[in-house]
PDB file of N, CA and C in Angstrom:
ATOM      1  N   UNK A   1       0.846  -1.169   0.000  1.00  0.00           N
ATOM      2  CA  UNK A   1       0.000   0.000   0.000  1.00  0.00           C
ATOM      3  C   UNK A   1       0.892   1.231   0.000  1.00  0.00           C
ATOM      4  N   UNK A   2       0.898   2.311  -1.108  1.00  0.00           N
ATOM      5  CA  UNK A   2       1.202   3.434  -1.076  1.00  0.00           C
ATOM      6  C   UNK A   2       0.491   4.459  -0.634  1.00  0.00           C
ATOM      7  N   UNK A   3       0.810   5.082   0.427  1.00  0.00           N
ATOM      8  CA  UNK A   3       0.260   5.991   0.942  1.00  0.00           C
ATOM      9  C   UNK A   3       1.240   7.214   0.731  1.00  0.00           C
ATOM     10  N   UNK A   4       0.177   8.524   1.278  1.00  0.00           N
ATOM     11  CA  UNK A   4       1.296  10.049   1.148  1.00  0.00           C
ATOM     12  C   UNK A   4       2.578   9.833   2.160  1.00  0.00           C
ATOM     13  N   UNK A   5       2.486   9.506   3.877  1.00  0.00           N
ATOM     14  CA  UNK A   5       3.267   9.285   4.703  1.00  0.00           C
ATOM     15  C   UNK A   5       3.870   8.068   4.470  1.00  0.00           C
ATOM     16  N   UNK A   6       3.602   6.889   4.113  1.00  0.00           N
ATOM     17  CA  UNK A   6       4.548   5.867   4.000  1.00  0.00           C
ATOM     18  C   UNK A   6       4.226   4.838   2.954  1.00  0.00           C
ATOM     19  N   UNK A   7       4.751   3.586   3.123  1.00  0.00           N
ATOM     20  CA  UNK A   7       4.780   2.618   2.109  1.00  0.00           C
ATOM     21  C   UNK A   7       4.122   1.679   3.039  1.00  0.00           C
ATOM     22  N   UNK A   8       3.343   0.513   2.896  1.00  0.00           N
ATOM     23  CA  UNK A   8       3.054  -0.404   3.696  1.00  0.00           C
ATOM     24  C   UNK A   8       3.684  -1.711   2.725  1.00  0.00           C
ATOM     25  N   UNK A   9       4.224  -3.233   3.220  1.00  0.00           N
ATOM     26  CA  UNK A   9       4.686  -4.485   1.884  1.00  0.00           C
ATOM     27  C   UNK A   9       4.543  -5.032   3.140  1.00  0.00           C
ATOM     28  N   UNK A  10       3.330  -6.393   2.533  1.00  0.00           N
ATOM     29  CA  UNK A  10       3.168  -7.362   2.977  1.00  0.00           C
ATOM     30  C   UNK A  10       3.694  -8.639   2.510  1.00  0.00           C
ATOM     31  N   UNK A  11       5.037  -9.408   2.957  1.00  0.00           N
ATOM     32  CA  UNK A  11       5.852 -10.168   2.630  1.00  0.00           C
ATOM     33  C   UNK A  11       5.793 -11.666   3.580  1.00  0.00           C
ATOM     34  N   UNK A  12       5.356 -12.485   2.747  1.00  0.00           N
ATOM     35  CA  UNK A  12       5.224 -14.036   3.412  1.00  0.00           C
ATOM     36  C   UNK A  12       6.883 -14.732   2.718  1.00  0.00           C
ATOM     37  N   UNK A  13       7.792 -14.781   3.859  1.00  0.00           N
ATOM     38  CA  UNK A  13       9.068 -15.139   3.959  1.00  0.00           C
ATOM     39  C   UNK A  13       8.929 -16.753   4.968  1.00  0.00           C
ATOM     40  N   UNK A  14      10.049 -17.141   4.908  1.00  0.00           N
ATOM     41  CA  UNK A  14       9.459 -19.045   5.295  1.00  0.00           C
ATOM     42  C   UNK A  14      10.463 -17.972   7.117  1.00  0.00           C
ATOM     43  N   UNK A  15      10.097 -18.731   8.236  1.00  0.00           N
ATOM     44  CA  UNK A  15      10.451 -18.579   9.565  1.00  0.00           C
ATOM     45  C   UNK A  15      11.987 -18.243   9.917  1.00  0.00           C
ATOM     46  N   UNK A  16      12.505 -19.017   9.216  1.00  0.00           N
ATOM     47  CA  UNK A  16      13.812 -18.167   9.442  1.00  0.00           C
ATOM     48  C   UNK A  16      14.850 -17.110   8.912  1.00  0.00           C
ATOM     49  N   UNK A  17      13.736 -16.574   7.982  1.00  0.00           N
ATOM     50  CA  UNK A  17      14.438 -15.491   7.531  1.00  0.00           C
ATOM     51  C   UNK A  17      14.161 -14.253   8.180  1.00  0.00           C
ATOM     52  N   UNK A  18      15.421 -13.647   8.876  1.00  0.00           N
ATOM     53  CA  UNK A  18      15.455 -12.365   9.874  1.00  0.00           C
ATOM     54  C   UNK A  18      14.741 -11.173   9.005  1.00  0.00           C
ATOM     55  N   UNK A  19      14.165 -10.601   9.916  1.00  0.00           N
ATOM     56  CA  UNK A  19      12.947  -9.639   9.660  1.00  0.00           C
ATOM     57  C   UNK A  19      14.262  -8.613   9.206  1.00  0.00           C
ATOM     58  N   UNK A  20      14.942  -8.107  10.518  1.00  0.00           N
ATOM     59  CA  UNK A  20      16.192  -7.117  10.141  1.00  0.00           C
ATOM     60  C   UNK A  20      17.033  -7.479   8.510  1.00  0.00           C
ATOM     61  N   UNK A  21      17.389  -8.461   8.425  1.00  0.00           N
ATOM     62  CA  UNK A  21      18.014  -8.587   7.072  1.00  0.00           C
ATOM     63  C   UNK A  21      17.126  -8.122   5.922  1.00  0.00           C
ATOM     64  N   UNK A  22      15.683  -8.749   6.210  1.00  0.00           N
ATOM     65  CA  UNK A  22      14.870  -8.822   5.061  1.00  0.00           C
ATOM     66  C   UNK A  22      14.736  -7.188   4.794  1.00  0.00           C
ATOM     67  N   UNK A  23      14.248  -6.348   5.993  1.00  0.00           N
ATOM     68  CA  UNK A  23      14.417  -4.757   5.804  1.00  0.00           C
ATOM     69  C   UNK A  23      15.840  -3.845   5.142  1.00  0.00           C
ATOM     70  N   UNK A  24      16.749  -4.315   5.686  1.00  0.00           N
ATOM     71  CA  UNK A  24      18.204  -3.957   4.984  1.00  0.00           C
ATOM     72  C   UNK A  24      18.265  -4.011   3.571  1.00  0.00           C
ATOM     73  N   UNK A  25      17.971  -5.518   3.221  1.00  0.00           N
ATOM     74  CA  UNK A  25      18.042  -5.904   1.609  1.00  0.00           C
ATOM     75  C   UNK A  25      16.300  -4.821   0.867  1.00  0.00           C
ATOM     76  N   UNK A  26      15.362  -5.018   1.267  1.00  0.00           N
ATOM     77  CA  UNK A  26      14.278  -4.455   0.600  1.00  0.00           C
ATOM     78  C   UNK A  26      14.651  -2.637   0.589  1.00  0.00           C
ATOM     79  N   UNK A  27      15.673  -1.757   1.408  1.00  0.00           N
ATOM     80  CA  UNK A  27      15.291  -0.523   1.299  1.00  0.00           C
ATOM     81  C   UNK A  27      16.930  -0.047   0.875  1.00  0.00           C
ATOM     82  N   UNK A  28      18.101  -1.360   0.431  1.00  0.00           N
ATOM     83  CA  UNK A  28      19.106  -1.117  -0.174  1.00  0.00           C
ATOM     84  C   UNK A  28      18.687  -1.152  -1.702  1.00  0.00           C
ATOM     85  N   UNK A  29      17.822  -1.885  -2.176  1.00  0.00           N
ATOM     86  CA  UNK A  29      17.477  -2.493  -3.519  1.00  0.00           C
ATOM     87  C   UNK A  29      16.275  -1.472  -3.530  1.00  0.00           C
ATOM     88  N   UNK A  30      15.985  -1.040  -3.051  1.00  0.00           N
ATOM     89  CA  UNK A  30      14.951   0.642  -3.558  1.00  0.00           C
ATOM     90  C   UNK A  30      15.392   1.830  -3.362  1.00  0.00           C
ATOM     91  N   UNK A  31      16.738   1.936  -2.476  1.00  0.00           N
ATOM     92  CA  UNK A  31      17.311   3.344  -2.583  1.00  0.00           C
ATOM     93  C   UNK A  31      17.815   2.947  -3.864  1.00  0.00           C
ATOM     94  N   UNK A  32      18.360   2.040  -3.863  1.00  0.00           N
ATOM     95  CA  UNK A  32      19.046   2.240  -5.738  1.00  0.00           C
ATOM     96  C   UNK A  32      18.389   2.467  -6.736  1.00  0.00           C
ATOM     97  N   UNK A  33      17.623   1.516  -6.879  1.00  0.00           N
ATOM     98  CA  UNK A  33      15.893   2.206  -8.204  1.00  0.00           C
ATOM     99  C   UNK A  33      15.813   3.583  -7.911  1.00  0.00           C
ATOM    100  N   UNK A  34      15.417   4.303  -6.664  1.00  0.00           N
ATOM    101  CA  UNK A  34      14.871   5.096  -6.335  1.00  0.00           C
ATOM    102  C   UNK A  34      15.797   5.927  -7.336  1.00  0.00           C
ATOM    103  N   UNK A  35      17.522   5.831  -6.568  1.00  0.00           N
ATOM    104  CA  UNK A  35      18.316   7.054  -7.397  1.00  0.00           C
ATOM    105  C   UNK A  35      18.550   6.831  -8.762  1.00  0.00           C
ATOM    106  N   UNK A  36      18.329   5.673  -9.349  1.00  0.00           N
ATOM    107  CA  UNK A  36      18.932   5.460 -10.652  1.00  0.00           C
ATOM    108  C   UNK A  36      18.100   6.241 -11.395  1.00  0.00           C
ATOM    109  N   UNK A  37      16.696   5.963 -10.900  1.00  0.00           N
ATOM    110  CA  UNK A  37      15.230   6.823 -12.165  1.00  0.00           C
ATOM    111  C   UNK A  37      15.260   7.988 -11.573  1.00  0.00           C
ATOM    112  N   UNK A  38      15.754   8.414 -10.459  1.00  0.00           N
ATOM    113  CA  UNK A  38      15.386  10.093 -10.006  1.00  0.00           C
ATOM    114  C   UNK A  38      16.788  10.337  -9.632  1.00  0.00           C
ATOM    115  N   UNK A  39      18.074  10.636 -10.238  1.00  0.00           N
ATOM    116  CA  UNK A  39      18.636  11.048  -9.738  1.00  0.00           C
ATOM    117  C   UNK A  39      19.204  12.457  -8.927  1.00  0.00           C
ATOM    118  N   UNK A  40      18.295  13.190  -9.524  1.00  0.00           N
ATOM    119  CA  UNK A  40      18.114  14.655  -8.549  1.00  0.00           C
ATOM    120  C   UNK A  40      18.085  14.010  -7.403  1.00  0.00           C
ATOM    121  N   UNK A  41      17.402  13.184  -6.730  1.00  0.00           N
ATOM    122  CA  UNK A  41      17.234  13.359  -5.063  1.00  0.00           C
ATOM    123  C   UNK A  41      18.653  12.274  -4.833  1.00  0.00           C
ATOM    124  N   UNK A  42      19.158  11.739  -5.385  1.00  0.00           N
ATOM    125  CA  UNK A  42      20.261  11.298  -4.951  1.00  0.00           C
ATOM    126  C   UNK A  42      21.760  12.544  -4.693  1.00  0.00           C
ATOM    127  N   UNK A  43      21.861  13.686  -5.798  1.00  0.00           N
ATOM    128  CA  UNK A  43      22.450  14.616  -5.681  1.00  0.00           C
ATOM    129  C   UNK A  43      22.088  15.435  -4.003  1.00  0.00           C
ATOM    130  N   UNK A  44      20.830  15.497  -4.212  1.00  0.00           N
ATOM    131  CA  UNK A  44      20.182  16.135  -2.670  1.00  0.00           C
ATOM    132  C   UNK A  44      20.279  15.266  -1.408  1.00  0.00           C
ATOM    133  N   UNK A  45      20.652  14.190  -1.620  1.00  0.00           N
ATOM    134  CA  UNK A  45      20.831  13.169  -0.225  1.00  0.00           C
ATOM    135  C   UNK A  45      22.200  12.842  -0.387  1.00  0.00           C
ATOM    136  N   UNK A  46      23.371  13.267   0.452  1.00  0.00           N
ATOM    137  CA  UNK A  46      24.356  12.709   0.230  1.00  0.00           C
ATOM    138  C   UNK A  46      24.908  11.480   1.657  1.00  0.00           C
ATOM    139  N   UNK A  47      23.486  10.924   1.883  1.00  0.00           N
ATOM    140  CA  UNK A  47      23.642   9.787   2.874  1.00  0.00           C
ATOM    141  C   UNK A  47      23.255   8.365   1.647  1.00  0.00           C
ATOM    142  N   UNK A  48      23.175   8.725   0.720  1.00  0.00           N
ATOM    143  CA  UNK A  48      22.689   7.464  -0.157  1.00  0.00           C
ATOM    144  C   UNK A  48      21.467   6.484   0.404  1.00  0.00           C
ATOM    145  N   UNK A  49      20.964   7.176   1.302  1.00  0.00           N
ATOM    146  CA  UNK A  49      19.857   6.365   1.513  1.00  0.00           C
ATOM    147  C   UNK A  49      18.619   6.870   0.947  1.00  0.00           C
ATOM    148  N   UNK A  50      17.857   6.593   0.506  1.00  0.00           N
ATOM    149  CA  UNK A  50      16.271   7.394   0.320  1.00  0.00           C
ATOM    150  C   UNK A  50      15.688   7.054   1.535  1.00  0.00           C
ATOM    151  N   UNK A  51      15.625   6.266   2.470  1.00  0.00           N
ATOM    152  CA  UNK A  51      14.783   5.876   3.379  1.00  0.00           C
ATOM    153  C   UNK A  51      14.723   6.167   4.706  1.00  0.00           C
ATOM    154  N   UNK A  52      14.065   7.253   5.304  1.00  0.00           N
ATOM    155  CA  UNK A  52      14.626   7.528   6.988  1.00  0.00           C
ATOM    156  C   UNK A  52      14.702   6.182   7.844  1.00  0.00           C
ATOM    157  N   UNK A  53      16.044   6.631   8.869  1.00  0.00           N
ATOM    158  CA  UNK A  53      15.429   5.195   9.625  1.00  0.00           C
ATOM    159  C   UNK A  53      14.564   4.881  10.328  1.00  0.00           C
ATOM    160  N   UNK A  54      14.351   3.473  10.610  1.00  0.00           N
ATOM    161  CA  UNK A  54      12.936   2.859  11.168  1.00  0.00           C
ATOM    162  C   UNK A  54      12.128   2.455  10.333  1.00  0.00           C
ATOM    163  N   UNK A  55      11.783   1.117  11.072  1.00  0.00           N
ATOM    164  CA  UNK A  55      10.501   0.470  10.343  1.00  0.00           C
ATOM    165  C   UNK A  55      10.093  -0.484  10.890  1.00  0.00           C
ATOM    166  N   UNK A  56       8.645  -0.777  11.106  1.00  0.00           N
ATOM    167  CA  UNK A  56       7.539  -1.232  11.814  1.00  0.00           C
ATOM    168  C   UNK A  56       7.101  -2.358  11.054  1.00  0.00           C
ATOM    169  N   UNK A  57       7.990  -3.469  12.230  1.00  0.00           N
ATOM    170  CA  UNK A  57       7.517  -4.922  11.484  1.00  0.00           C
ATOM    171  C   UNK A  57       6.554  -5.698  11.894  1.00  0.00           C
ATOM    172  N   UNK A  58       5.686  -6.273  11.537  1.00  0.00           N
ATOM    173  CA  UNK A  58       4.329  -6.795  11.995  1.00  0.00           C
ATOM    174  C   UNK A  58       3.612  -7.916  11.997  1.00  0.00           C
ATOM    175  N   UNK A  59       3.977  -9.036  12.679  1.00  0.00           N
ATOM    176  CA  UNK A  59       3.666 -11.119  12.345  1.00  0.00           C
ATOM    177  C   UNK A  59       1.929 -10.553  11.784  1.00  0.00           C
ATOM    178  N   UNK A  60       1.347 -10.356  10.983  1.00  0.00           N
ATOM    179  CA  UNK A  60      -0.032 -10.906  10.905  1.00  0.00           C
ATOM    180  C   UNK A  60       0.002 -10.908   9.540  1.00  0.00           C
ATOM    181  N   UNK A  61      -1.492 -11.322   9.282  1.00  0.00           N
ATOM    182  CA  UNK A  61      -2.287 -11.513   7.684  1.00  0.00           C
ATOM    183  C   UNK A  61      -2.752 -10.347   7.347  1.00  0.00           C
ATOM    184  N   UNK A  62      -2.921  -9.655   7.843  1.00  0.00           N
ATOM    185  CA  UNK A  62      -3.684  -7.655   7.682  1.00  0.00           C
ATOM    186  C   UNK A  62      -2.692  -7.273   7.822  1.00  0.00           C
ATOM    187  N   UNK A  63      -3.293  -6.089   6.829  1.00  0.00           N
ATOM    188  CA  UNK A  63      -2.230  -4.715   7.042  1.00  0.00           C
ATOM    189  C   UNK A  63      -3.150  -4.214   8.737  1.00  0.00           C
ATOM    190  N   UNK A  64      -1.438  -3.205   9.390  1.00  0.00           N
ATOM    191  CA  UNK A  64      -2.224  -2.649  10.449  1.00  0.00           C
ATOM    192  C   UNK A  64      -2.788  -1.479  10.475  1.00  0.00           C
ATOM    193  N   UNK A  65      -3.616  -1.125  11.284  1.00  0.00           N
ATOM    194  CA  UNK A  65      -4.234  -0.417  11.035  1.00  0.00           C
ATOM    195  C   UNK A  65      -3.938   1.292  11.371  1.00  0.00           C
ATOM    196  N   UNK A  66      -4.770   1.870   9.926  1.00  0.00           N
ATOM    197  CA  UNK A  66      -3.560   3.202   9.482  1.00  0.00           C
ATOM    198  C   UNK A  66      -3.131   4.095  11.219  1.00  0.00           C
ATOM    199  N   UNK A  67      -3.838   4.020  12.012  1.00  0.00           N
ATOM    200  CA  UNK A  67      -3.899   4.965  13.334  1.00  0.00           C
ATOM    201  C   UNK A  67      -2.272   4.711  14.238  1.00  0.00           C
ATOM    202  N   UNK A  68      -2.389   3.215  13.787  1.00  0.00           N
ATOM    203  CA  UNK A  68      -1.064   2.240  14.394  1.00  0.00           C
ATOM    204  C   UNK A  68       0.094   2.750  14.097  1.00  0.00           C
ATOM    205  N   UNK A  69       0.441   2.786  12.458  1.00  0.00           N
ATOM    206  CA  UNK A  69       1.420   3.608  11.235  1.00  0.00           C
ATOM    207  C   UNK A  69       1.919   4.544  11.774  1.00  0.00           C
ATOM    208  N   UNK A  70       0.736   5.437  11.932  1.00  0.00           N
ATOM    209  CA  UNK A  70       0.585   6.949  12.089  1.00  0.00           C
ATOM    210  C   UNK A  70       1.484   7.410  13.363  1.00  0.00           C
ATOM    211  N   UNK A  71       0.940   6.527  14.566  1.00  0.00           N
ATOM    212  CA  UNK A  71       1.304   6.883  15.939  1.00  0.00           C
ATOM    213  C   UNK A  71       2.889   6.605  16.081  1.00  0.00           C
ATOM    214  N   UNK A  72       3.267   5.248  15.099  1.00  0.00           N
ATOM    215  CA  UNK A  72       4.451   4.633  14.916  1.00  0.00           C
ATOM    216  C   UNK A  72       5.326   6.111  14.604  1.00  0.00           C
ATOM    217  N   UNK A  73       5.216   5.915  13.342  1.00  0.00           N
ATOM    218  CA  UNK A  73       6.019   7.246  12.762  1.00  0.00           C
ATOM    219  C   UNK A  73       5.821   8.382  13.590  1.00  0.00           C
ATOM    220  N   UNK A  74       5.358   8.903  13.778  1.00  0.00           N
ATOM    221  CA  UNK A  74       5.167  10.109  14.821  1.00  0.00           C
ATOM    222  C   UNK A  74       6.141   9.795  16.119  1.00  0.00           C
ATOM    223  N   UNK A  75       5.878   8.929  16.777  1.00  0.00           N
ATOM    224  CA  UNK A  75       6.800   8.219  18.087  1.00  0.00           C
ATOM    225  C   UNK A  75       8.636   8.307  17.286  1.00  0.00           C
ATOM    226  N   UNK A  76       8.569   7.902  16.390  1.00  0.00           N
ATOM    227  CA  UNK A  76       9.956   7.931  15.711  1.00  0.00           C
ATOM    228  C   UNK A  76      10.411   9.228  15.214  1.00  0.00           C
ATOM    229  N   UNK A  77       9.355   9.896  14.951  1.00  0.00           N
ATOM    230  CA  UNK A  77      10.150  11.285  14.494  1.00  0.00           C
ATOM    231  C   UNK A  77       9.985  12.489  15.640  1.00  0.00           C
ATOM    232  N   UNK A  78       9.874  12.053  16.909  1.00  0.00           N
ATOM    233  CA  UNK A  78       9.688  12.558  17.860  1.00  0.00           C
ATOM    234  C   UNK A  78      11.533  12.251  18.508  1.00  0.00           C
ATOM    235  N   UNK A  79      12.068  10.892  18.610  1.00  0.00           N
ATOM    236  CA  UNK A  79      12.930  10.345  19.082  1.00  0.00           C
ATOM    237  C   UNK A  79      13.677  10.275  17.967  1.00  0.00           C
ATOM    238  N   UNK A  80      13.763  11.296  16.768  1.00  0.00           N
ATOM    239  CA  UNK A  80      14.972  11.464  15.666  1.00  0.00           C
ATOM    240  C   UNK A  80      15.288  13.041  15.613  1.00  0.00           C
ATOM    241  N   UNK A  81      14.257  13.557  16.723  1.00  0.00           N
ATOM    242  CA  UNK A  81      14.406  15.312  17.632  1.00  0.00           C
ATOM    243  C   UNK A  81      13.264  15.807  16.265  1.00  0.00           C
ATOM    244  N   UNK A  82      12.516  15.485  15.841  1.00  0.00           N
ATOM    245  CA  UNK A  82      11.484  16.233  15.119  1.00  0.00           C
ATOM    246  C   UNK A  82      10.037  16.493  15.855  1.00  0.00           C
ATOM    247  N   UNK A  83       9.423  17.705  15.668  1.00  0.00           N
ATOM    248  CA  UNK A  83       8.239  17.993  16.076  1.00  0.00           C
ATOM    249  C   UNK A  83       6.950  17.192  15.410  1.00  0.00           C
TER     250      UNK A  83
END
């Protein structure tokens, strides 16, 4: 799900594949797309990442619900010194 504030990917991986790895590899392999087709914002980011850090991993069959997201990110950009 693409939303304005974030991305939501619902990924069925077999049990032992680490949630942390699986996030590393999914937002190394989209900062690169990201800069290859837009490279203006790669000139403007000189951390090579497109992706702030943090991310909200979640065992179920549903997406969670948007209020959850919301409060998530907010809690994180509170504790990255943002208003």
């Amino acid at each position: 799900a693409v939303r304005p504030e974030y991305v939501q990917f619902m990924i069925n991986v077999p049990p032992a594949t680490s949630p942390g790895y699986l996030m590393r590899i999914i937002m190394k392999v989209t900062s690169q797309r990201v800069f290859s087709g837009f490279p203006r914002f790669n000139d403007e980011n000189p951390s090579g990442e497109f992706w702030a850090p943090g991310y909200l991993i979640i065992s179920s069959t549903q997406l969670p619900p948007h209020r959850m997201v919301k409060d998530f990110i907010s809690q994180t950009r509170k504790r990255q010194g943002f208003k």
